[in-house]
N, C-alpha and C. Protein backbone atom coordinates (compact mmCIF):
# COMPACT_ATOMS: atom_id res chain seq x y z
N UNK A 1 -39.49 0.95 -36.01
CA UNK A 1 -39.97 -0.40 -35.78
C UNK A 1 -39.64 -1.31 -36.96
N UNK A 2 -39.77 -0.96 -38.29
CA UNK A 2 -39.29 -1.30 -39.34
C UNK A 2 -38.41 -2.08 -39.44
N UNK A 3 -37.05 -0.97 -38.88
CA UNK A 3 -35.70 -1.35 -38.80
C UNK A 3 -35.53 -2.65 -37.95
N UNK A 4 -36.10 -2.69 -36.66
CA UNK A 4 -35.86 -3.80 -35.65
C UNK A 4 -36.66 -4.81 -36.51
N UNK A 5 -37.57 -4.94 -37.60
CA UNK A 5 -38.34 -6.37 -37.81
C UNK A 5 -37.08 -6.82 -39.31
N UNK A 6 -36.76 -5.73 -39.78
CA UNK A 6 -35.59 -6.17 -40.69
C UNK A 6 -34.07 -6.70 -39.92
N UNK A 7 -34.00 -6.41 -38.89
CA UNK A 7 -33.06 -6.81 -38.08
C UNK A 7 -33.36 -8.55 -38.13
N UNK A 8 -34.66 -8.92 -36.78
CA UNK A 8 -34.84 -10.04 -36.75
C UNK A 8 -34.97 -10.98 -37.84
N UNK A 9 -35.29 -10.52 -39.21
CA UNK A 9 -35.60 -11.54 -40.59
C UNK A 9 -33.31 -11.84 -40.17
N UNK A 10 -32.74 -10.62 -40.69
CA UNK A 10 -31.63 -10.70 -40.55
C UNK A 10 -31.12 -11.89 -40.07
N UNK A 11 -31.20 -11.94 -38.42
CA UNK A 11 -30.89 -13.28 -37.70
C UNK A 11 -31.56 -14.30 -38.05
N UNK A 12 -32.88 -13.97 -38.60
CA UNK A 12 -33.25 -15.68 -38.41
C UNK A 12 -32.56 -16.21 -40.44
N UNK A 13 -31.96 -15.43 -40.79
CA UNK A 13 -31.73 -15.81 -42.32
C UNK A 13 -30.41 -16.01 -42.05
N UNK A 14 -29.02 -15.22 -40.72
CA UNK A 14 -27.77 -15.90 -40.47
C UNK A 14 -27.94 -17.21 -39.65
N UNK A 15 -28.85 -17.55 -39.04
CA UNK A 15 -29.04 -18.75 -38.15
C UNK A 15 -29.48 -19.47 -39.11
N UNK A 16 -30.25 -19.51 -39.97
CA UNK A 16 -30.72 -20.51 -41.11
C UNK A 16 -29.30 -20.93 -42.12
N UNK A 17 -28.88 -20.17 -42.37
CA UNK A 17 -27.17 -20.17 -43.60
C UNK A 17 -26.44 -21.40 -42.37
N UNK A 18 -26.10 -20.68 -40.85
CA UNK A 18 -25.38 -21.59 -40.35
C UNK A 18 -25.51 -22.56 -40.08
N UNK A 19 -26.82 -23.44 -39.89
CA UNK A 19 -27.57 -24.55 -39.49
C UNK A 19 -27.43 -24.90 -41.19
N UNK A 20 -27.63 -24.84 -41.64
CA UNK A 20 -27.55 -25.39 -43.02
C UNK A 20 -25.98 -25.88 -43.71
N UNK A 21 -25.32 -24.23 -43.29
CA UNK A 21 -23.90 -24.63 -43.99
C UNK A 21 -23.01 -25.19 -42.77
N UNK A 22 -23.64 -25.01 -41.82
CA UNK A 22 -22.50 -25.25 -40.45
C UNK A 22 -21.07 -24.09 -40.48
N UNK A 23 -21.45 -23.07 -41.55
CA UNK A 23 -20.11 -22.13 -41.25
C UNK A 23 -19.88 -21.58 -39.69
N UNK A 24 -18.55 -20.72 -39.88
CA UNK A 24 -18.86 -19.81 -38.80
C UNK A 24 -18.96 -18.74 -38.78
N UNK A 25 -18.67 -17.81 -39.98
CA UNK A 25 -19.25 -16.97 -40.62
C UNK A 25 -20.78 -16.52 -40.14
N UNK A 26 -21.74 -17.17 -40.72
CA UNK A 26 -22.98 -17.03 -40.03
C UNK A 26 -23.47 -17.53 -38.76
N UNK A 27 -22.53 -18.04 -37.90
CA UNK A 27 -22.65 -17.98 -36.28
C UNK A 27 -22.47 -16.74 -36.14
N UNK A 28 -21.84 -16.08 -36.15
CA UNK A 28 -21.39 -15.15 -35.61
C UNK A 28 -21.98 -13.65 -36.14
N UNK A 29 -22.09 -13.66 -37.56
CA UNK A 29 -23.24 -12.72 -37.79
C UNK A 29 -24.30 -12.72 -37.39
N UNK A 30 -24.71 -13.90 -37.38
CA UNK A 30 -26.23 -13.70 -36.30
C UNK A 30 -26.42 -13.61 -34.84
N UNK A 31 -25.72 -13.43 -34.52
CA UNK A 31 -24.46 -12.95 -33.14
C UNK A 31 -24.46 -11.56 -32.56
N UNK A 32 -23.85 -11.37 -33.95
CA UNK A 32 -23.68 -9.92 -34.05
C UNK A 32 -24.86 -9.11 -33.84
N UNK A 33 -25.80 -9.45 -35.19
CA UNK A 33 -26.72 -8.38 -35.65
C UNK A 33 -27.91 -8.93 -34.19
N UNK A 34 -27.83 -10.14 -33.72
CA UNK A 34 -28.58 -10.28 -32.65
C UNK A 34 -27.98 -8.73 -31.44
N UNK A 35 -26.73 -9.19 -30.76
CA UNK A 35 -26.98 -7.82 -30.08
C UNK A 35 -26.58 -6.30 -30.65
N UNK A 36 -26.56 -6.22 -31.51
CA UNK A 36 -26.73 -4.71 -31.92
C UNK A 36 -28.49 -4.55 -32.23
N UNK A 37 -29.37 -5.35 -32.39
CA UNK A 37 -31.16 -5.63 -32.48
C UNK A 37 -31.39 -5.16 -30.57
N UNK A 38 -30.73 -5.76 -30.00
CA UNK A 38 -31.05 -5.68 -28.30
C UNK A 38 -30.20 -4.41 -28.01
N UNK A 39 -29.14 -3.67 -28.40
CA UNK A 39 -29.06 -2.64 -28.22
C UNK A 39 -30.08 -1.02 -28.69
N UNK A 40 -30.30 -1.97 -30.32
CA UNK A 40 -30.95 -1.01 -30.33
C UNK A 40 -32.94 -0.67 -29.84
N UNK A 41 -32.80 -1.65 -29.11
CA UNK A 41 -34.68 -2.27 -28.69
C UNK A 41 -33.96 -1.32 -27.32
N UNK A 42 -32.95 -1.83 -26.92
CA UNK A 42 -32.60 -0.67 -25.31
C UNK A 42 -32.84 0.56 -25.70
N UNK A 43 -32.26 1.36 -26.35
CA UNK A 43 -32.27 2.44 -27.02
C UNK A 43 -33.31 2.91 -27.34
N UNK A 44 -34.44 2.48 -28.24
CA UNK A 44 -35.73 3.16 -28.32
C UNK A 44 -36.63 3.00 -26.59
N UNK A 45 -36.41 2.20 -26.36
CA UNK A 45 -37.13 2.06 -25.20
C UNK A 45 -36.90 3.50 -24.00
N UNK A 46 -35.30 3.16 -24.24
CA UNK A 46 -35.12 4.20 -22.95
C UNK A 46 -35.92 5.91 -23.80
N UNK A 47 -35.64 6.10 -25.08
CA UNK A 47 -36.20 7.20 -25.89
C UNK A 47 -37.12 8.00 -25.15
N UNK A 48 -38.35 7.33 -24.67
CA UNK A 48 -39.85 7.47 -24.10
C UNK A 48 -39.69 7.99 -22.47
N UNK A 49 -38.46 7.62 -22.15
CA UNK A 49 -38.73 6.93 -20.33
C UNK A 49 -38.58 8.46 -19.65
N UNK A 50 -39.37 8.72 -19.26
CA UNK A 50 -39.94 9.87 -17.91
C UNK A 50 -40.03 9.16 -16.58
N UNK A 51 -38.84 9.52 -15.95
CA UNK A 51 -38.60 9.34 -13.87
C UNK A 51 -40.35 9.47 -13.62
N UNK A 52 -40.37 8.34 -12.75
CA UNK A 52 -41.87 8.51 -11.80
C UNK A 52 -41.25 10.01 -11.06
N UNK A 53 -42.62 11.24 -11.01
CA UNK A 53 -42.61 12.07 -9.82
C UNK A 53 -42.12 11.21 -8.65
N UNK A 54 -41.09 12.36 -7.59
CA UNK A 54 -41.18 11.77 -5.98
C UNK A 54 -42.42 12.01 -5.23
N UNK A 55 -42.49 11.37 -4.53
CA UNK A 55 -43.81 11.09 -3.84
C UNK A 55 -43.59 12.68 -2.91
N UNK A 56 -45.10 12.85 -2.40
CA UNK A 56 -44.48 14.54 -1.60
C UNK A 56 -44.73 14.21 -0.50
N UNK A 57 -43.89 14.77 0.25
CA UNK A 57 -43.63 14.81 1.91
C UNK A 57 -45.20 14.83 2.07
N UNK A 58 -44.94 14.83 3.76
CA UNK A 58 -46.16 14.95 4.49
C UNK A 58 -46.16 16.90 4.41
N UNK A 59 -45.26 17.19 5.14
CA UNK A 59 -45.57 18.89 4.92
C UNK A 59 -46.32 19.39 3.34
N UNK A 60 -45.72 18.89 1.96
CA UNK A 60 -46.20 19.02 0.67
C UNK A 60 -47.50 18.81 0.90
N UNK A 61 -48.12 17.76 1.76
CA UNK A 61 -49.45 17.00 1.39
C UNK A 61 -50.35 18.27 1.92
N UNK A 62 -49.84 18.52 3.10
CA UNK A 62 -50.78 19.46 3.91
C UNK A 62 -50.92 20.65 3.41
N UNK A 63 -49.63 21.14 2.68
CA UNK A 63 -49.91 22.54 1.97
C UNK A 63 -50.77 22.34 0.79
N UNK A 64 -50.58 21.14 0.06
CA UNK A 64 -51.88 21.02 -0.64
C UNK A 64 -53.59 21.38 -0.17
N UNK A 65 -52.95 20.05 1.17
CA UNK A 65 -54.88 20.24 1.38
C UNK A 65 -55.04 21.63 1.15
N UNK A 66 -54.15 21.98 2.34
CA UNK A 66 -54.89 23.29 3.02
C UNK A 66 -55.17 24.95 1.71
N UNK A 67 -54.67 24.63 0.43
CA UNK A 67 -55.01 25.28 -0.54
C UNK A 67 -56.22 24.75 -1.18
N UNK A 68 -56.29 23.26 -1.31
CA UNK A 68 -57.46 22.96 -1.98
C UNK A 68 -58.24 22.91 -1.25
N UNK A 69 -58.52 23.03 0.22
CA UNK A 69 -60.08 22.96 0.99
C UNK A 69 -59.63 24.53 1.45
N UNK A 70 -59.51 25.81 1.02
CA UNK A 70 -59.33 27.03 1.37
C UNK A 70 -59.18 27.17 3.28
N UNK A 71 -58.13 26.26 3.83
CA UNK A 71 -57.93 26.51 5.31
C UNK A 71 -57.80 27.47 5.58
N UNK A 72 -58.27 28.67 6.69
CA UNK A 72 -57.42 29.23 7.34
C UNK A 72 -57.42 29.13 8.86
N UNK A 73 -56.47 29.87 9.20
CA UNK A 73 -56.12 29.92 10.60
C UNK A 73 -57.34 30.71 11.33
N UNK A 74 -57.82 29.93 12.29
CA UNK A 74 -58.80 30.75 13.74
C UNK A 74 -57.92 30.58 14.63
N UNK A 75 -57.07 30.25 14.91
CA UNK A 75 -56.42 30.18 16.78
C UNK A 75 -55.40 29.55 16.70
N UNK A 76 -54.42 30.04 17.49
CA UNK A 76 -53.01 29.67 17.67
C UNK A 76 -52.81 29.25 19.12
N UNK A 77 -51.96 27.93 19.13
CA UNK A 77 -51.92 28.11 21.05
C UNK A 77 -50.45 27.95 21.30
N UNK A 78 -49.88 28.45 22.33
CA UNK A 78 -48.35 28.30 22.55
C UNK A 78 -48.26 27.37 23.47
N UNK A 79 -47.60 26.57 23.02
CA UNK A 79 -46.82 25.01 23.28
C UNK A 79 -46.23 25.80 25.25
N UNK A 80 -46.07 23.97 25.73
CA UNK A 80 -45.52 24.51 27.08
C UNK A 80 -44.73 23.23 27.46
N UNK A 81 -43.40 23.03 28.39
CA UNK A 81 -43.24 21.63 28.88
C UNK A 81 -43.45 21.62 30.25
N UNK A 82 -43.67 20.73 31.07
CA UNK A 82 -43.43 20.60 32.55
C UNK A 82 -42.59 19.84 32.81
N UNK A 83 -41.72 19.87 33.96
CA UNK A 83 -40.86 19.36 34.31
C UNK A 83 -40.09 20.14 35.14
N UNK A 84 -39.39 19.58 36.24
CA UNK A 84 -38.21 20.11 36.66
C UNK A 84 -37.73 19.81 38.04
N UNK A 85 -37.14 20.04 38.78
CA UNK A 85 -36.60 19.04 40.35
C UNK A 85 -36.81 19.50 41.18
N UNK A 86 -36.69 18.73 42.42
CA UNK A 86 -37.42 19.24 43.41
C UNK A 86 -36.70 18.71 44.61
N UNK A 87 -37.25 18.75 45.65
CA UNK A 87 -36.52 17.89 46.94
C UNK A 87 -37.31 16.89 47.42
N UNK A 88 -37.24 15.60 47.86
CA UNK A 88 -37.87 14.51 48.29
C UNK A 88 -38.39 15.03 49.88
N UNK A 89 -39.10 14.03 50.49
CA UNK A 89 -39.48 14.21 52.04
C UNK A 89 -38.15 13.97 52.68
N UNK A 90 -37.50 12.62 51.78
CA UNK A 90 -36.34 12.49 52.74
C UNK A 90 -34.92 13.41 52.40
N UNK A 91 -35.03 14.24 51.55
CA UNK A 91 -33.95 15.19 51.07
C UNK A 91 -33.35 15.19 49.93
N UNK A 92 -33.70 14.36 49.22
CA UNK A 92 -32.66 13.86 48.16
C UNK A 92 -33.39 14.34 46.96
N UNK A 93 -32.80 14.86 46.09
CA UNK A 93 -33.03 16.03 44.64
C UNK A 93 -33.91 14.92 43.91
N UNK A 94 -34.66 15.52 43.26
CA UNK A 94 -35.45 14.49 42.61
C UNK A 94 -35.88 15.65 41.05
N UNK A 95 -36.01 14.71 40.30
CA UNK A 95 -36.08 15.46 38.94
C UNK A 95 -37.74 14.97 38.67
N UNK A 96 -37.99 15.91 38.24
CA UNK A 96 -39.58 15.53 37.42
C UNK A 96 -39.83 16.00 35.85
N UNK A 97 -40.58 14.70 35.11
CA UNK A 97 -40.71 15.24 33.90
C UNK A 97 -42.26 14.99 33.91
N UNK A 98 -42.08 15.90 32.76
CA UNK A 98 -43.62 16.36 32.63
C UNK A 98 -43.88 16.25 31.09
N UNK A 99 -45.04 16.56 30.67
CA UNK A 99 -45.00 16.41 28.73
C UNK A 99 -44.77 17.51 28.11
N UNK A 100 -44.58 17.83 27.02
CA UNK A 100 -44.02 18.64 26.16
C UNK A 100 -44.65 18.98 25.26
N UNK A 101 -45.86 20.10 25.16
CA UNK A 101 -46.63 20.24 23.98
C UNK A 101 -46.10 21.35 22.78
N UNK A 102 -46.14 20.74 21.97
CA UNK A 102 -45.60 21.61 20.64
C UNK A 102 -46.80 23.25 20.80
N UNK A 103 -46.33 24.11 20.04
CA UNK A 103 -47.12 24.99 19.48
C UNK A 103 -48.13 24.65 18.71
N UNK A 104 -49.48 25.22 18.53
CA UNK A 104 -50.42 24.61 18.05
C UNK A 104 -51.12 25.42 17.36
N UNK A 105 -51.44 25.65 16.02
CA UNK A 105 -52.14 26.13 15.16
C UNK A 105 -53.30 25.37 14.40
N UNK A 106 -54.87 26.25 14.48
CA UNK A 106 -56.05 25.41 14.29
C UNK A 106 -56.50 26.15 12.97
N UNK A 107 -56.99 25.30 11.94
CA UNK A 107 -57.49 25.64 10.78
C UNK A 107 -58.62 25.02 10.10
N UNK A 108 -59.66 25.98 9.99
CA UNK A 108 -60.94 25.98 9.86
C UNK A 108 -60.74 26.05 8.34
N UNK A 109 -61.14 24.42 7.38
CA UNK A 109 -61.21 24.64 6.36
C UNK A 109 -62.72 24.27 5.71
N UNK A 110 -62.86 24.51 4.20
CA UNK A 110 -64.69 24.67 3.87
C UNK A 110 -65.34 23.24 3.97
N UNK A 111 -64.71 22.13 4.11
CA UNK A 111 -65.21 21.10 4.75
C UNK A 111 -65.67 21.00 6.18
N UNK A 112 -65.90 21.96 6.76
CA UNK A 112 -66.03 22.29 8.08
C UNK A 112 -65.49 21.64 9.16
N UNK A 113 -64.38 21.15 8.99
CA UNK A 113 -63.47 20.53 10.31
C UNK A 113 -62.53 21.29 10.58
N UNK A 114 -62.04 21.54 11.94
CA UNK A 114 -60.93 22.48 12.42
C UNK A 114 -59.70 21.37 12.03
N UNK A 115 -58.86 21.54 11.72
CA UNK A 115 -57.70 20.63 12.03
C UNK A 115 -56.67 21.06 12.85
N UNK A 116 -56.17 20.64 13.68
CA UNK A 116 -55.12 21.16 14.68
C UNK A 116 -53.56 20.59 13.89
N UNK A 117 -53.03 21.62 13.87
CA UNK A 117 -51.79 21.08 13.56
C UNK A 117 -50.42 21.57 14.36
N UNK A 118 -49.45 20.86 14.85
CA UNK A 118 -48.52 21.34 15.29
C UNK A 118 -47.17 21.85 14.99
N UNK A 119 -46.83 23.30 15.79
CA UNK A 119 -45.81 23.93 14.54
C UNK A 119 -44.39 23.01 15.73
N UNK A 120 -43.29 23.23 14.57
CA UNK A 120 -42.19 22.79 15.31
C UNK A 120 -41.18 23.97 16.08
């Protein structure tokens, strides 16, 4: 920190010489030592910098809960779809859909709620 406040006296003592003498000499040194001061203020800064964690999936979230409220499994149910074709009154093929339930696993955790969750 030192270094960067001896930096800034730096510039403001080449900006004072040039405003005074009008050289260009001290334009330009205070120029200079200005961005090598902002390189090196980048530089300590980045020093410190730790990436934010990624945020965790929804699957992450749930394997959490379900460790921190001790879930386990009471009942499993197997998924089913309906659907499928048929013949009209007047003859003509007709398709039918029906819904599509996933597989289903229920977990009784010490907060006492079952949660149903569906496997893929």
């Amino acid at each position: 920190m030192s270094l960067f406040l001896i930096g800034v006296v730096a510039v403001i003592i080449a900006l004072g010489l040039w405003l005074m003498t009008g050289g260009e000499f001290y334009k330009i040194t205070a120029l200079g030592i200005a961005i090598i001061l902002c390189m090196f203020a980048t530089y300590e800064s980045d020093k410190d910098y730790t990436p934010a964690p990624k945020p965790l999936t929804k699957a992450q979230l749930w394997e959490k809960f379900k460790q921190d409220n001790d879930c386990k499994i009471i009942e499993k149910r197997e998924g089913h779809s309906t659907g499928g074709l048929g013949i009209s009154s007047s003859g003509h093929v007709i398709g039918m859909m029906g819904d599509d339930v996933p597989d289903q696993v229920a977990y009784l955790c010490k907060d006492g709620v079952t949660y149903w969750k569906n496997e893929k």
